[in-house]
Protein backbone atom coordinates (compact mmCIF):
# COMPACT_ATOMS: atom_id res chain seq x y z
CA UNK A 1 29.63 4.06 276.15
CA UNK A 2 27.94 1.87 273.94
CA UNK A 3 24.80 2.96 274.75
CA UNK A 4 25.46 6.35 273.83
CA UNK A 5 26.60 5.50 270.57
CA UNK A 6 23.38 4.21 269.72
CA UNK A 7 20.95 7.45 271.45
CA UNK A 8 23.52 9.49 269.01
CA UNK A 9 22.87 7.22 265.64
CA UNK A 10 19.03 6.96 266.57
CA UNK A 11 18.91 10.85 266.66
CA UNK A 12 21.09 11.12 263.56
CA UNK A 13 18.61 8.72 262.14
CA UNK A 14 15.12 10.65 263.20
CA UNK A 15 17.05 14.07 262.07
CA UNK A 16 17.75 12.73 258.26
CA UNK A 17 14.26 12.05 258.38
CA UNK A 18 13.13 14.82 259.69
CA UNK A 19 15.16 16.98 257.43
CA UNK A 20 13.85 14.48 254.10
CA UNK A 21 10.22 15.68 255.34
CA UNK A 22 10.95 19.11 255.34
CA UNK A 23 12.70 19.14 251.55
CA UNK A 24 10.17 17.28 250.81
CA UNK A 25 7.41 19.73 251.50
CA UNK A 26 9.90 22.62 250.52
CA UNK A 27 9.89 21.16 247.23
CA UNK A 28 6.16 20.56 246.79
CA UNK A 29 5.44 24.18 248.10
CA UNK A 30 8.06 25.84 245.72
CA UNK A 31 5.37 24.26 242.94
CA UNK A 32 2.58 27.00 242.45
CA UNK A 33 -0.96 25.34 240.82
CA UNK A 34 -3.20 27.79 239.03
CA UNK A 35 -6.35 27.15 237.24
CA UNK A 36 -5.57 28.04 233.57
CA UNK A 37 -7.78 31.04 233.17
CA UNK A 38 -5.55 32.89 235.80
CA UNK A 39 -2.57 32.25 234.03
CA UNK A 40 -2.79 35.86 233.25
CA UNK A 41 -2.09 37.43 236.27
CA UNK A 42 1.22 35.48 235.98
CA UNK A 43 3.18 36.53 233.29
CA UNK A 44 6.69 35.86 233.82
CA UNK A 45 6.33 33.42 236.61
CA UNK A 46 7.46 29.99 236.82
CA UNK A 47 4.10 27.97 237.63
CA UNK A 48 2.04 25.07 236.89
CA UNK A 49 -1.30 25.59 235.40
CA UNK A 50 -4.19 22.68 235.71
CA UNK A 51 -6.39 22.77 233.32
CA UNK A 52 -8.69 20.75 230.34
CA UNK A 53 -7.35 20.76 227.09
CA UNK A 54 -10.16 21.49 224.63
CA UNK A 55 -8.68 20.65 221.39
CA UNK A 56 -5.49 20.82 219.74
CA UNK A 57 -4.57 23.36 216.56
CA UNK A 58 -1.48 22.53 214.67
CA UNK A 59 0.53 23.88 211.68
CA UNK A 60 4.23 23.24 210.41
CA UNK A 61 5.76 25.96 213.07
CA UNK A 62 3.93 24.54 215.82
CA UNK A 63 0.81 22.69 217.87
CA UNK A 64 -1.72 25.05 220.03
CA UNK A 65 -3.29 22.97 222.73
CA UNK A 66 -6.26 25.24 223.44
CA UNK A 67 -7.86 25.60 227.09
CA UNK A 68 -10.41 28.10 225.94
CA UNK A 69 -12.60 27.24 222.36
CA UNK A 70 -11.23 30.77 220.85
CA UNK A 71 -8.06 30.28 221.44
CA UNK A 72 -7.68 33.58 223.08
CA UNK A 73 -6.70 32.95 226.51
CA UNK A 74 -4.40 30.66 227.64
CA UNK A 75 -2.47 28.10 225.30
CA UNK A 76 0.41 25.73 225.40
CA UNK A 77 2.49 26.01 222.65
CA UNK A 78 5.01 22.95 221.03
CA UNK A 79 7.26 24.24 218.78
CA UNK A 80 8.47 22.95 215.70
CA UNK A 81 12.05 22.30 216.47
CA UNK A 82 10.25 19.65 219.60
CA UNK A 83 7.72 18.08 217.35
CA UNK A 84 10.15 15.24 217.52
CA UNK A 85 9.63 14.27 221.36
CA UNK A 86 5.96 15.29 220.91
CA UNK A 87 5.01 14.73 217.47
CA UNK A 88 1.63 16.25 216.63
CA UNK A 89 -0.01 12.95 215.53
CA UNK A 90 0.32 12.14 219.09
CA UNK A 91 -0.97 15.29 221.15
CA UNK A 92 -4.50 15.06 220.16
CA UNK A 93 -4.57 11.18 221.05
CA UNK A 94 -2.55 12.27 224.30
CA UNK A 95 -3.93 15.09 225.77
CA UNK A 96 -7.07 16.22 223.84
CA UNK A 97 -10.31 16.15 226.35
CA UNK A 98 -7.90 15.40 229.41
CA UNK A 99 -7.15 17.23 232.58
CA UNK A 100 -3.21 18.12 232.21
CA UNK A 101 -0.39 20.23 233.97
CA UNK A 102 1.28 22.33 231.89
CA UNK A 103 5.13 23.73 233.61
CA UNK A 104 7.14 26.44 232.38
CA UNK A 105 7.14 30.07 232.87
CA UNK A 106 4.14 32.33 231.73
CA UNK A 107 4.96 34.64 228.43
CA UNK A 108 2.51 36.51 226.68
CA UNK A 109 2.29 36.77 223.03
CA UNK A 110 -0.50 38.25 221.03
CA UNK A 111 -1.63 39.37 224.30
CA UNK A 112 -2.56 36.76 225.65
CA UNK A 113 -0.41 33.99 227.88
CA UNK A 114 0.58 30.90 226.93
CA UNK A 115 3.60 28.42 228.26
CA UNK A 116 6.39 26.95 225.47
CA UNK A 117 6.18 23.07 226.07
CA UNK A 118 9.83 21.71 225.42
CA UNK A 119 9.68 17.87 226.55
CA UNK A 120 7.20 15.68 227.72
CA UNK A 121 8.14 16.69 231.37
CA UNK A 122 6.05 19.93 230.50
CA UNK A 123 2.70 18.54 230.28
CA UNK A 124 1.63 15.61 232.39
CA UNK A 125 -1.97 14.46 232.86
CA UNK A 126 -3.29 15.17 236.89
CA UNK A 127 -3.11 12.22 239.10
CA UNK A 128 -7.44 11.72 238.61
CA UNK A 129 -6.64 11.63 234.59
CA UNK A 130 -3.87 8.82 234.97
CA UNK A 131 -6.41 7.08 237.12
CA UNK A 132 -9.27 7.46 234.10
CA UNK A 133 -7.06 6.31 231.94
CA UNK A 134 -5.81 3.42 233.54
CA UNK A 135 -9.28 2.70 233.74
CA UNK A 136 -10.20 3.20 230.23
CA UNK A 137 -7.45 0.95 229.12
CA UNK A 138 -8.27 -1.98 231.77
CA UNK A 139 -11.79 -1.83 230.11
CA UNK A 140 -11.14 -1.83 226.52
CA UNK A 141 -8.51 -4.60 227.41
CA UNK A 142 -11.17 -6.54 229.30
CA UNK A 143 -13.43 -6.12 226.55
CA UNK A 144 -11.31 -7.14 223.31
CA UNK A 145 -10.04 -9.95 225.85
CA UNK A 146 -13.87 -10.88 226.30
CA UNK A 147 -14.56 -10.47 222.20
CA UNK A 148 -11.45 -12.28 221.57
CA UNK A 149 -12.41 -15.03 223.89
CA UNK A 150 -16.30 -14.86 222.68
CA UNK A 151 -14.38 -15.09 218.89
CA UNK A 152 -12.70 -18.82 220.07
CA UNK A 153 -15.33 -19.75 221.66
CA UNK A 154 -17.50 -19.54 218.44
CA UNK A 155 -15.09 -20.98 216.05
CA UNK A 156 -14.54 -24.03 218.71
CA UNK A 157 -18.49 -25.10 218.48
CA UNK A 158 -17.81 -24.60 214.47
CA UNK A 159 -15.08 -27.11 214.98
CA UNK A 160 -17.31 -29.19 216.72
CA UNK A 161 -20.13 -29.28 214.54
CA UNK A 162 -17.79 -30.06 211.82
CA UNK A 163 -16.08 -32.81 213.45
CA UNK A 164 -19.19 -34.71 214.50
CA UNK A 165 -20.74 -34.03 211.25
CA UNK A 166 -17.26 -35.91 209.71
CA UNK A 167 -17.85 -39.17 212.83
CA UNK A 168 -21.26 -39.37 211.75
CA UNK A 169 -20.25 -39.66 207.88
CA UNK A 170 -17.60 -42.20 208.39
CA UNK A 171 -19.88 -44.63 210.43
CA UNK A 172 -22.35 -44.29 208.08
CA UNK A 173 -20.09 -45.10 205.48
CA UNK A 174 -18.45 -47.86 207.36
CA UNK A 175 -21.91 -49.35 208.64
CA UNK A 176 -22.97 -52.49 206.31
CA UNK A 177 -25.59 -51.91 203.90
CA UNK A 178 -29.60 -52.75 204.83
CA UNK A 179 -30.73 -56.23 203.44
CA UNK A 180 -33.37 -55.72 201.06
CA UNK A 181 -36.75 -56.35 201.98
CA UNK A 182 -38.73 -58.80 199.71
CA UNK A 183 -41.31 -59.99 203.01
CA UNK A 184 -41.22 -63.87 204.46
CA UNK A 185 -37.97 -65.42 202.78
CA UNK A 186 -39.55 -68.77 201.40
CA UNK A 187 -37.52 -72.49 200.78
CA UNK A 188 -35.79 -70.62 197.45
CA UNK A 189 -37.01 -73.57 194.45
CA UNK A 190 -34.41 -75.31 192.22
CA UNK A 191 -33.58 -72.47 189.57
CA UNK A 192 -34.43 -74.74 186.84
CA UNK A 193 -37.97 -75.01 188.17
CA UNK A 194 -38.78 -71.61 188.17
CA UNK A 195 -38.17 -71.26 184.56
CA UNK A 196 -40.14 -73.71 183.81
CA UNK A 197 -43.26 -71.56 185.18
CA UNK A 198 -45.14 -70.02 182.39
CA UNK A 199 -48.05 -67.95 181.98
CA UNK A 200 -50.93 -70.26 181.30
CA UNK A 201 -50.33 -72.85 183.69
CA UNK A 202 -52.78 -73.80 186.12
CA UNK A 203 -52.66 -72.95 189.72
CA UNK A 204 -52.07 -76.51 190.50
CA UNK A 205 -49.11 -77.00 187.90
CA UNK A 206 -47.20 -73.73 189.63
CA UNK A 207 -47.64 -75.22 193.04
CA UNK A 208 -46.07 -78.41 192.34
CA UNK A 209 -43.49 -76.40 190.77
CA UNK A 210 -42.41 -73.72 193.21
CA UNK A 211 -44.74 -74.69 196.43
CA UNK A 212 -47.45 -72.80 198.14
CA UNK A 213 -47.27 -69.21 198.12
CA UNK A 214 -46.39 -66.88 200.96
CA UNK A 215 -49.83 -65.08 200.86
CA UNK A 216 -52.95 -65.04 198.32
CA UNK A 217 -54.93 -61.58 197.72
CA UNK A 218 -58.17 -61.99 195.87
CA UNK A 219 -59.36 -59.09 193.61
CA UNK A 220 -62.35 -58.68 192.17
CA UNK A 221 -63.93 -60.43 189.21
CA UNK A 222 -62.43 -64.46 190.40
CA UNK A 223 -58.62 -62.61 189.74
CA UNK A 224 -55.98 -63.79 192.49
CA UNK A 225 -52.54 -63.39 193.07
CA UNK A 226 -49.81 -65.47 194.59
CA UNK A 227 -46.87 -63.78 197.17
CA UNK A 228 -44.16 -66.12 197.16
CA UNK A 229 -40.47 -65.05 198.91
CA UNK A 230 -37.58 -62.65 197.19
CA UNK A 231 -40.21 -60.53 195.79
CA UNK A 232 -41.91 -62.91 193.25
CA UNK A 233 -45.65 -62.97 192.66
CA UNK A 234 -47.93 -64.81 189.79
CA UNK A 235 -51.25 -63.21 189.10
CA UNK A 236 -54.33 -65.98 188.05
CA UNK A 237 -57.52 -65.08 185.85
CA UNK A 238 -61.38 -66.50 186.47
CA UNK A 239 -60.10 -69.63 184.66
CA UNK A 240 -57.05 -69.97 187.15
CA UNK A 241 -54.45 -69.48 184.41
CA UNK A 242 -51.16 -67.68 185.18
CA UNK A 243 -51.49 -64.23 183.65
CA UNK A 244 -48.80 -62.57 184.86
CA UNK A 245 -45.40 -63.13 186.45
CA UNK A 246 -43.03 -61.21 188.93
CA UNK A 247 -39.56 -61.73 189.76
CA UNK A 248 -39.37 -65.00 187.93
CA UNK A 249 -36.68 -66.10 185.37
CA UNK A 250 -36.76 -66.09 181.64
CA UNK A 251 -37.41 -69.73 180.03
């Protein structure tokens, strides 16, 4: 008995299926597809026609979305009293250049046939179109993504530059100062002693006073001068007579 409770459910099972498949296909078949330059042939049917949309015409009583350049053969029309669900700011950005279905029974006007679009439900881009678009927008996504990233990227090395620029300023300005230079440091005389040097002393009477120099340069014409440390020299004549003194205190 049980058994045959099951056989019965399976079959009830495969025969809701069966019958879903059938509605299904019932459904789909019940939709006609033209191309939009046959619309013609049927006024007064209830169709879908595929088609490009060229461009799109609007005034205050309505919005033309033109499959044909002259706008004499087939159009979808959006009304005035609908602009609110499809506002015309939005149709050319929508639909303009794309491949759309347009639903709704064929009328003619001006002798020619055209569909009234009442809701978005009307017109719907083709599966292919969707699939463009969702392309487009993953790529100008990827791309501002990229730009944006490209963007950081730049202002990060800025920061960078910046920042080591700022480290390199504060150890400079925290590194002690460079002695000054004056060449071999010498014993450094009594400070009394070195005022007591004068120009016209002999060569002997400045060495017992501040010692032997660092260096001697000879010029011409007998002239010679004395290097000592800290940057003080004493320049002798032919006679040997202090001419001239550097770096050496006032009597």
């Amino acid at each position: 008995m049980r058994f045959g409770r099951v056989k019965r459910r399976a079959r009830l099972f495969w025969l809701g299926c069966a019958l879903s498949i059938v509605g299904t296909i019932t459904v789909a078949s019940a939709e006609t597809v033209i191309p939009w330059d046959e619309a013609e042939k049927h006024v007064g049917e209830d169709v879908v026609v595929e088609g490009r949309v060229l461009g799109v015409r609007c005034s205050q009583l309505s919005c033309l979305l033109a499959f044909d350049p002259t706008l004499n053969r087939f159009t979808a029309v959006v009304q005035a009293a609908n602009f609110k669900d499809l506002p015309p700011e939005k149709l050319e950005q929508l639909y303009s250049g794309k491949q759309v279905r347009v639903r709704g029974k064929v009328t003619q006007s001006e002798r020619k046939p055209e569909i009234v679009v009442r809701s978005p439900a009307d017109i719907t881009l083709t599966a292919g179109e969707r699939h463009r678009d969702r392309q487009e927008r993953d790529a100008r996504r990827e791309q501002a993504e990229a730009e944006a990233l490209e963007r950081l990227a730049t202002v990060l090395d800025r920061l960078a530059d910046v920042t080591d620029r700022m480290a390199a300023a504060v150890q400079a300005s925290q590194a002690p100062p460079a002695p000054a230079s004056y060449g071999e440091p010498q014993p450094r005389p009594a400070y009394e002693a070195l005022r007591t040097v004068k120009r016209g002393m002999s060569a002997t009477d400045v060495q017992r006073l501040v010692g032997d120099p660092t260096s001697v340069e000879s010029s011409g014409g007998g002239w010679t001068t004395w290097y000592y440390g800290y940057g003080r020299s004493i320049t002798f004549d032919t006679r040997g007579r202090a001419t001239a003194l550097v770096g050496f205190p006032p009597p």
